[in-house]
N, C-alpha and C. Protein backbone atom coordinates (compact mmCIF):
# COMPACT_ATOMS: atom_id res chain seq x y z
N UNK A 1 150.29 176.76 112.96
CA UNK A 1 150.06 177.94 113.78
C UNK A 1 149.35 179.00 112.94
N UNK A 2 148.48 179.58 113.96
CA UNK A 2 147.48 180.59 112.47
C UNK A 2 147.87 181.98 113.31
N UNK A 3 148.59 183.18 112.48
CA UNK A 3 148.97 184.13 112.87
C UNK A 3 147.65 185.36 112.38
N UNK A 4 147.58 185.78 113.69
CA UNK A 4 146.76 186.99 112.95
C UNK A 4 146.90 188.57 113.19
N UNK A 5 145.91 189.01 112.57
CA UNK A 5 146.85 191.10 112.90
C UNK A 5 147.06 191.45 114.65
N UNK A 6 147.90 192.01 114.23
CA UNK A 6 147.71 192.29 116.13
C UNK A 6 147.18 193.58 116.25
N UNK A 7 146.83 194.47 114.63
CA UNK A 7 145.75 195.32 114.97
C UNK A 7 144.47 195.14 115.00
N UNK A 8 143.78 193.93 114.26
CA UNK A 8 142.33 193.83 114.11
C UNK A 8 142.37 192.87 114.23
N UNK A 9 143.01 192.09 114.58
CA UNK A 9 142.89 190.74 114.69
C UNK A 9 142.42 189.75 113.50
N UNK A 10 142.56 190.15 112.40
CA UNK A 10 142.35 189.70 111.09
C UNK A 10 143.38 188.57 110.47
N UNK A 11 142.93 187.48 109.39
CA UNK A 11 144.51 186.97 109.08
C UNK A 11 145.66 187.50 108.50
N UNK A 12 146.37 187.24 108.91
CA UNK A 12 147.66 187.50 108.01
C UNK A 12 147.91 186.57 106.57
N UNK A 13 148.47 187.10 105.61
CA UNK A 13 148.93 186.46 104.20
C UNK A 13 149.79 187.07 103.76
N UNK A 14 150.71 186.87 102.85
CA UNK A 14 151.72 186.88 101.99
C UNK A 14 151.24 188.01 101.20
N UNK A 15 152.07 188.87 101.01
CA UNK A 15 152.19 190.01 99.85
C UNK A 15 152.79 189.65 99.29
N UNK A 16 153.34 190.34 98.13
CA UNK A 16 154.17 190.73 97.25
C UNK A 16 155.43 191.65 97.32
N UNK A 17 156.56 191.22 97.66
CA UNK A 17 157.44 192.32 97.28
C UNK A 17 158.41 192.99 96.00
N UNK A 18 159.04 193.87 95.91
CA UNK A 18 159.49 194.17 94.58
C UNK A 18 159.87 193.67 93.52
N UNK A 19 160.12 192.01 94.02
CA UNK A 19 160.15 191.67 92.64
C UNK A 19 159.25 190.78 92.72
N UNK A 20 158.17 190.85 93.31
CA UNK A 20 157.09 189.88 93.04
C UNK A 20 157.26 188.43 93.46
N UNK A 21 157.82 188.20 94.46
CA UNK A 21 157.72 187.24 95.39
C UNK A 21 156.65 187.26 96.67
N UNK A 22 155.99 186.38 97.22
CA UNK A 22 155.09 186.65 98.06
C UNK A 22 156.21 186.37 99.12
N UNK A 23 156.46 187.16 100.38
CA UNK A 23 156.99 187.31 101.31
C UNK A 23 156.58 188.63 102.72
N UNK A 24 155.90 189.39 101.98
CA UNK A 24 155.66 190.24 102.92
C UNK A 24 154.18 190.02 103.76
N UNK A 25 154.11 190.26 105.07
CA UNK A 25 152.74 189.88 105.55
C UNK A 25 152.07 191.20 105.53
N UNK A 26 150.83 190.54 105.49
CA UNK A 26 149.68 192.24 104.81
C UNK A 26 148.54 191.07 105.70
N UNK A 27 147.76 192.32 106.15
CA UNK A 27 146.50 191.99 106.71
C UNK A 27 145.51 191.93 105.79
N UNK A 28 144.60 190.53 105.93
CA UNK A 28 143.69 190.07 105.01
C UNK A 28 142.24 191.17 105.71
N UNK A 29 142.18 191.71 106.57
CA UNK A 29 141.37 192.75 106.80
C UNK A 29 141.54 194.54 106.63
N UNK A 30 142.81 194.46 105.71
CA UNK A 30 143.19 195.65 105.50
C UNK A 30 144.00 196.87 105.95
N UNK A 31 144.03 196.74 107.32
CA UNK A 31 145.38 197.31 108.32
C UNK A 31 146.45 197.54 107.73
N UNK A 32 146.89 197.94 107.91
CA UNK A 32 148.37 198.78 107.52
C UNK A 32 149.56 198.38 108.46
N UNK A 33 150.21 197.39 108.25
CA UNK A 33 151.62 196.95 109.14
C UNK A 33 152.44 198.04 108.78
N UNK A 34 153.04 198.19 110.28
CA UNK A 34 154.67 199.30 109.91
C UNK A 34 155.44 198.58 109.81
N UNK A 35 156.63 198.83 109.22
CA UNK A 35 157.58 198.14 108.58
C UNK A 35 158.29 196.81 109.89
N UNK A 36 158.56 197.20 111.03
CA UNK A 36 159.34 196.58 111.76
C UNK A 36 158.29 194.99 112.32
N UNK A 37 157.34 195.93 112.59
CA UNK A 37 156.08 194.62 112.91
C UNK A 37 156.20 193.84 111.82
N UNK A 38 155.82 194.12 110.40
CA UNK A 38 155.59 193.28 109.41
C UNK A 38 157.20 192.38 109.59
N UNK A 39 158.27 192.83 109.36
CA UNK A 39 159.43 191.75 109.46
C UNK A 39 159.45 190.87 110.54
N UNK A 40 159.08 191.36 111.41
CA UNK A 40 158.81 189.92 112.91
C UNK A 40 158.18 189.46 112.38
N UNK A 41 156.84 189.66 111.78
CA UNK A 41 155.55 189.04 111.50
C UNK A 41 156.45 187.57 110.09
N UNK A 42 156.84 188.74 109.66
CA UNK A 42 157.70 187.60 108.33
C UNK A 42 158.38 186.29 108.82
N UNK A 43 158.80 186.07 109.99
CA UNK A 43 159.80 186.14 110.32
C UNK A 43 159.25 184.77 111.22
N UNK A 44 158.17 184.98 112.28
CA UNK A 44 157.12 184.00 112.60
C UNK A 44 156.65 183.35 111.89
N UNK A 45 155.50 183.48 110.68
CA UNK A 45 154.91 183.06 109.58
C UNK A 45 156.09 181.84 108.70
N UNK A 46 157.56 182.32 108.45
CA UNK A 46 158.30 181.68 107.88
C UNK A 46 158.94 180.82 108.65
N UNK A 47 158.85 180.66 109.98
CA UNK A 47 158.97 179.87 111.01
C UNK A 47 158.82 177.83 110.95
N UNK A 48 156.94 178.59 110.54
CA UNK A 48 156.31 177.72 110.37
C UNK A 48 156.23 176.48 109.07
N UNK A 49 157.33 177.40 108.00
CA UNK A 49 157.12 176.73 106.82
C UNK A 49 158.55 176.17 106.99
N UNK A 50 159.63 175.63 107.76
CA UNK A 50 161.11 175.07 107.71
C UNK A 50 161.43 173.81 108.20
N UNK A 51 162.19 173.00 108.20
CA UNK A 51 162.14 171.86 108.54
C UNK A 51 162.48 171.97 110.06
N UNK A 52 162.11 171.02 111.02
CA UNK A 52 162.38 170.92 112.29
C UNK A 52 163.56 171.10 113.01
N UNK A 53 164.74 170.81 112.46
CA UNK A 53 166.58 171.05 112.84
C UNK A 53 166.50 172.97 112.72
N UNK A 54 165.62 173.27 111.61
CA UNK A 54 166.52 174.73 111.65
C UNK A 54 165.25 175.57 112.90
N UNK A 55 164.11 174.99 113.02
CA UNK A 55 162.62 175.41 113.83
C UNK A 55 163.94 175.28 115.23
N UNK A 56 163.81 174.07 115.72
CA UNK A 56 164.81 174.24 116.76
C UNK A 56 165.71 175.24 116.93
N UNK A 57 167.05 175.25 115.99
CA UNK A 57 168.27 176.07 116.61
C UNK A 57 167.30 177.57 116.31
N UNK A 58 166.70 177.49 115.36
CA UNK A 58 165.56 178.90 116.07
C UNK A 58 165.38 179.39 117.33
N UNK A 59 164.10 178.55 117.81
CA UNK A 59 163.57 178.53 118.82
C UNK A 59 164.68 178.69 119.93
N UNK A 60 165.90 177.78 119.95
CA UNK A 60 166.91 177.91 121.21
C UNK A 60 167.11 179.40 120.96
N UNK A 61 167.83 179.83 119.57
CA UNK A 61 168.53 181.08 119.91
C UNK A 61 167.11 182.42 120.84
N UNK A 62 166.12 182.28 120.39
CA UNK A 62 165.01 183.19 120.52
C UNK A 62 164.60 183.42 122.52
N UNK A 63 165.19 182.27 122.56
CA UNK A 63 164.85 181.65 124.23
C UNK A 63 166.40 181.81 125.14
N UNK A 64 167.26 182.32 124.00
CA UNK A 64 168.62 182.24 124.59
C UNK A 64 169.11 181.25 125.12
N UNK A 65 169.09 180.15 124.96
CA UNK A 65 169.40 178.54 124.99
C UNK A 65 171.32 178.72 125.38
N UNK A 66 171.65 178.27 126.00
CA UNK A 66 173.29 177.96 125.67
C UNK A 66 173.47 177.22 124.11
N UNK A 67 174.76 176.89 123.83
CA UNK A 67 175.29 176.05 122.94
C UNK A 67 174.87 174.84 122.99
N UNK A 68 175.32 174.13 124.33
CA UNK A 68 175.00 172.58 124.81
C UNK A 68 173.60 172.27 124.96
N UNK A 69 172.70 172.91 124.65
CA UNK A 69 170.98 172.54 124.73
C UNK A 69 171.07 172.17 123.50
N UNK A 70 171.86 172.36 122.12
CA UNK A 70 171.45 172.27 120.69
C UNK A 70 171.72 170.19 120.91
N UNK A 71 170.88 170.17 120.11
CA UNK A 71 170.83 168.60 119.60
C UNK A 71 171.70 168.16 118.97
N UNK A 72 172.31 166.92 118.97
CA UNK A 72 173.70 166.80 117.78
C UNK A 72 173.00 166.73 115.84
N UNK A 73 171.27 167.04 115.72
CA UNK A 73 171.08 166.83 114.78
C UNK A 73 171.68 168.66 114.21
N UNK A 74 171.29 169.42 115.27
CA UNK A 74 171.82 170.87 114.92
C UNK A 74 172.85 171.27 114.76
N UNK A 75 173.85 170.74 115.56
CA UNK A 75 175.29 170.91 115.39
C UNK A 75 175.60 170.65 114.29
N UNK A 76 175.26 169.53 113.96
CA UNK A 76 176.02 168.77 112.54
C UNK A 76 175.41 169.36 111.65
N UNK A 77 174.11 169.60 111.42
CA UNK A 77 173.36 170.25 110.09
C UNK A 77 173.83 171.71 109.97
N UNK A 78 174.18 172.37 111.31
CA UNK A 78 174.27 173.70 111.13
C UNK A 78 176.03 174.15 110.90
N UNK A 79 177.11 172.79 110.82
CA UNK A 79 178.29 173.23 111.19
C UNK A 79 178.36 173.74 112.67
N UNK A 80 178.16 173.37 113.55
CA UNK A 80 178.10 174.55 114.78
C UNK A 80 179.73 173.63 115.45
N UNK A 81 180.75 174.05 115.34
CA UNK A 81 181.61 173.36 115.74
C UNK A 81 182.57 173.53 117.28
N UNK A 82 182.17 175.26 117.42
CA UNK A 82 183.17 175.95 118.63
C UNK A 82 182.02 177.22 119.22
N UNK A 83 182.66 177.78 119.68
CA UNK A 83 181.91 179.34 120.08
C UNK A 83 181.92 180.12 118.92
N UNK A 84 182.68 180.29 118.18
CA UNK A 84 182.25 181.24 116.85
C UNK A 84 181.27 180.38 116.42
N UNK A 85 181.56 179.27 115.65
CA UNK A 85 180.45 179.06 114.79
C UNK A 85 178.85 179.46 115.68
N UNK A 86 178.58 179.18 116.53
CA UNK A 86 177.59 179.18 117.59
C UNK A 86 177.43 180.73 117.41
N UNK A 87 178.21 181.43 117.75
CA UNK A 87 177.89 182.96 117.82
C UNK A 87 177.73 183.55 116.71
N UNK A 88 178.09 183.16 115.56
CA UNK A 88 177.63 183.80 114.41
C UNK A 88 176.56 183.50 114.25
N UNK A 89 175.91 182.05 114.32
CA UNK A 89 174.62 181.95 113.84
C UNK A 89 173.86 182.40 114.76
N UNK A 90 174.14 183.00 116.22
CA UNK A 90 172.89 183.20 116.88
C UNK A 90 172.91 185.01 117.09
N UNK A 91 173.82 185.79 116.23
CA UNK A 91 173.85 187.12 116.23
C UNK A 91 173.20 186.94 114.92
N UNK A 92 173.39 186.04 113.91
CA UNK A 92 172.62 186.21 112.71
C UNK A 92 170.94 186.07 112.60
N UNK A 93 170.81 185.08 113.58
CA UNK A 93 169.18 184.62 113.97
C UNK A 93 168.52 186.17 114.70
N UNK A 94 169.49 186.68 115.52
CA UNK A 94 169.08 188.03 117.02
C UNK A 94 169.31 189.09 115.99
N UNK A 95 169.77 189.46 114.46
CA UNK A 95 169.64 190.00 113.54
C UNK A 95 168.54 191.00 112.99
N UNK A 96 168.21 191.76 112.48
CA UNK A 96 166.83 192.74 111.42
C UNK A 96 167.01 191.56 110.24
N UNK A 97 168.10 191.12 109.78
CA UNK A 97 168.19 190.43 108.37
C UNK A 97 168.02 189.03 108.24
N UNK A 98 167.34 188.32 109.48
CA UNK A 98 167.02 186.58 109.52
C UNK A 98 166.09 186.56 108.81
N UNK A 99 166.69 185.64 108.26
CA UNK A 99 165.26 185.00 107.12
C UNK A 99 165.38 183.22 107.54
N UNK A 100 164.00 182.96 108.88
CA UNK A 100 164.12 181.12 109.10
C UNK A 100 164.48 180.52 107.26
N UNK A 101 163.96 181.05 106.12
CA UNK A 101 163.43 180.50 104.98
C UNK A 101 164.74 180.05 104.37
N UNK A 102 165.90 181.82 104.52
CA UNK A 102 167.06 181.30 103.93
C UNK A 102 167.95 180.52 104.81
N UNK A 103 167.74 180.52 105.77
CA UNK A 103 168.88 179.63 106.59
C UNK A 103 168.43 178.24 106.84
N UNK A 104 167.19 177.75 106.33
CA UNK A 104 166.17 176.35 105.84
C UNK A 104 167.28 176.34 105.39
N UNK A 105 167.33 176.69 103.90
CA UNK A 105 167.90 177.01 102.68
C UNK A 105 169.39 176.12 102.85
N UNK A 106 169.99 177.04 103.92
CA UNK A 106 171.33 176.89 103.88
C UNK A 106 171.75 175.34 105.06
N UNK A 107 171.01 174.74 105.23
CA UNK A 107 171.23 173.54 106.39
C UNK A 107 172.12 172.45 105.40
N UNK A 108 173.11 172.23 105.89
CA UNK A 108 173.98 171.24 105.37
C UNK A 108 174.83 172.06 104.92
N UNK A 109 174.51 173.32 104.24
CA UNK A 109 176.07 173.59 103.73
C UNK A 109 177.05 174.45 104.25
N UNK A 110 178.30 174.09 104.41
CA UNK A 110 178.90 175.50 105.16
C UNK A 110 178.84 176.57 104.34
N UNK A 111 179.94 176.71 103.22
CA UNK A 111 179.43 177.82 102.69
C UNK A 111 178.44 178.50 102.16
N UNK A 112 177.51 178.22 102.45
CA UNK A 112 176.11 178.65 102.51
C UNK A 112 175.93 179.72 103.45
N UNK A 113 175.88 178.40 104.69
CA UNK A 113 176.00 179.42 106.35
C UNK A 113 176.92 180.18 106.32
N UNK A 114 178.33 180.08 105.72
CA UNK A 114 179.27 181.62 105.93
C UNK A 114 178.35 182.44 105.26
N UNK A 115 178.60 182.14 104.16
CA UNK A 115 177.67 183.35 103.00
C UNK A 115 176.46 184.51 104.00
N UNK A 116 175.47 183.36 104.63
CA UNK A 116 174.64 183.80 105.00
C UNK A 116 174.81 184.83 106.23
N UNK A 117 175.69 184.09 107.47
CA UNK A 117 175.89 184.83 108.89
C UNK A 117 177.17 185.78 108.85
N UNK A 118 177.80 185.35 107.66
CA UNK A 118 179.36 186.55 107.98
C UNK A 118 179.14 188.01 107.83
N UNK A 119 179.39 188.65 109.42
CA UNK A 119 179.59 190.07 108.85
C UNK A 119 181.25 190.68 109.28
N UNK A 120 180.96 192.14 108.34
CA UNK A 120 182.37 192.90 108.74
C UNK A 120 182.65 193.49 109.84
């Protein structure tokens, strides 16, 4: 998928953030993203780079999918065992703080996924 500015219609690429990781999207024509656009934008872009189990329970939560649409490859990879587990990960996905990249990251492990979706 080729994402581009939705002000100039230019490509999008990877910045740099504070510690010098490329993660932030910056327009290859120079535009100026505000902060909230650029994190969707992050957010799409990193979409594209995850394996297919976590692209899915993505895509369901984004579309508001029930529980029972998930595949048994999602359930099992994601821990999804009851209504909590299910609702944490899909308040964590409907989140400002989803990262598709870290929750790639975290497929197979539970404590990973607590780590990642638990809040207070």
């Amino acid at each position: 998928m080729e994402t581009n500015c939705p002000n100039c219609g230019g490509d999008l690429g990877y910045g740099k953030d504070e510690n010098g990781n490329y993660t932030i999207p910056i327009c290859q024509g120079g535009c100026k993203l505000d902060p909230d656009m650029a994190a969707g934008l992050r957010q799409v872009m990193e979409l594209e780079l995850v394996r297919p189990t976590t692209k899915r329970l993505v895509t369901s939560v984004f579309f508001d999918l029930p529980k029972e649409a998930l595949t048994p490859a999602v359930l099992v990879d994601f821990e999804i065992h009851d209504k909590e587990d299910w609702l944490r990960l899909y308040y964590y996905i409907k989140s400002s703080r989803f990262s598709p990249m870290a929750l790639d990251k975290a497929l197979g492990n539970k404590d990973a996924i607590m780590d990642l979706t638990f809040t207070e």
